[in-house]
Protein backbone atom coordinates (compact mmCIF):
# COMPACT_ATOMS: atom_id res chain seq x y z
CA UNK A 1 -32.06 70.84 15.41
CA UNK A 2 -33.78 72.83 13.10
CA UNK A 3 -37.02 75.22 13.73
CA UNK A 4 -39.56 73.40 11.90
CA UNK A 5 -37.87 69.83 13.95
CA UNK A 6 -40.11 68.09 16.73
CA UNK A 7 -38.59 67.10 19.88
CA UNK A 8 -39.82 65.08 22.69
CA UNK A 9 -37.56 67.83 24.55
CA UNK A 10 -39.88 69.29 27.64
CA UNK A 11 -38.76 72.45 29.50
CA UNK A 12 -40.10 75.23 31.72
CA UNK A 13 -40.16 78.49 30.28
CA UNK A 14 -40.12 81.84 32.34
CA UNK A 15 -40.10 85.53 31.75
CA UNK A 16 -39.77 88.38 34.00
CA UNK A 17 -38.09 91.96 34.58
CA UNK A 18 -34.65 91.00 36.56
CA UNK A 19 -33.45 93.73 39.75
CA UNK A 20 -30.67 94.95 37.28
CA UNK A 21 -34.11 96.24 34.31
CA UNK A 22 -33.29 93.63 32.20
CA UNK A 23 -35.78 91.10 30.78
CA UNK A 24 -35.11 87.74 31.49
CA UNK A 25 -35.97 85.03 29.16
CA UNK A 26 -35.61 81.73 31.95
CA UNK A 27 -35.55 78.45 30.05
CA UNK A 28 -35.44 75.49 32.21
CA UNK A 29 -35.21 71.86 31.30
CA UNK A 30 -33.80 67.97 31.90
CA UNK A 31 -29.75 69.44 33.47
CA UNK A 32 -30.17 72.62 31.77
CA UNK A 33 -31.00 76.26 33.25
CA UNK A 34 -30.67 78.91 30.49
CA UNK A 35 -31.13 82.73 31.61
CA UNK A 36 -30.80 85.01 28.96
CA UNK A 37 -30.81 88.60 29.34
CA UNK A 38 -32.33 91.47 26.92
CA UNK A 39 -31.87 94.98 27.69
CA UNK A 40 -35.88 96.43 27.21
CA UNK A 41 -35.57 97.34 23.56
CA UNK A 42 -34.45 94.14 22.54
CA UNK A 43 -37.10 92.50 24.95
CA UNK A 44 -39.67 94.37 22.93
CA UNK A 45 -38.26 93.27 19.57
CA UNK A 46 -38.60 89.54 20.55
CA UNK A 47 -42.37 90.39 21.33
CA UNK A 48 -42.84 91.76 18.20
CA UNK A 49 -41.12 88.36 16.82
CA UNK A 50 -43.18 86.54 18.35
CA UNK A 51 -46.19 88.33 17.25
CA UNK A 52 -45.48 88.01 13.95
CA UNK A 53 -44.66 84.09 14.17
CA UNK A 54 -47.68 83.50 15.72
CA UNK A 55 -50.12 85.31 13.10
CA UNK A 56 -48.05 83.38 10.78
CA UNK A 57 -48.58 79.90 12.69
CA UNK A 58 -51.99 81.10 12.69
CA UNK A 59 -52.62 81.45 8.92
CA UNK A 60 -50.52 78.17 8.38
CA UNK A 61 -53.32 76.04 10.84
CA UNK A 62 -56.24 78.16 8.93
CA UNK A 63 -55.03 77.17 5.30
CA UNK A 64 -54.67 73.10 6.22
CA UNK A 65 -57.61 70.77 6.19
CA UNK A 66 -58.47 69.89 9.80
CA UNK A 67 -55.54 72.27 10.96
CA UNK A 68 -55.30 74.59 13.44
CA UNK A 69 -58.71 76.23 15.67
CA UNK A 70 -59.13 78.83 13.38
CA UNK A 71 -61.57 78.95 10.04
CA UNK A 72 -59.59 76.69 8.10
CA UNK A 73 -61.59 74.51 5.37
CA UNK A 74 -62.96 71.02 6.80
């Protein structure tokens, strides 16, 4: 499955500091519990990641007709 692919996939998603000072990225779904583990730098480059994906997603919806919330052209 690629990243641009729909699924009718649902799943719980968690994050949280662990005991051991790791960031835990908990992904939880139909027979499936996924912990992954990122040390804090790492958890900090996967914000940044996602930062940048979402201002992205965010001009995407703004530049489509009837897209996204944002100022896009109606």
């Amino acid at each position: 499955m690629g990243i641009n692919k729909q699924s009718d996939i649902a799943a719980n998603l968690q994050i949280g500091p662990t005991s051991a000072g790791m960031v835990r990225i908990y992904v939880e779904a139909e027979g499936l519990e996924l912990p992954l583990d990122f040390d804090p730098e790492e958890a900090e480059e996967i914000a940044e990641e996602l930062r940048a994906a979402a201002e992205a997603a965010r001009d995407i919806g703004e530049g489509t007709t009837g897209g996204g919330k944002g100022k896009g052209k109606r």
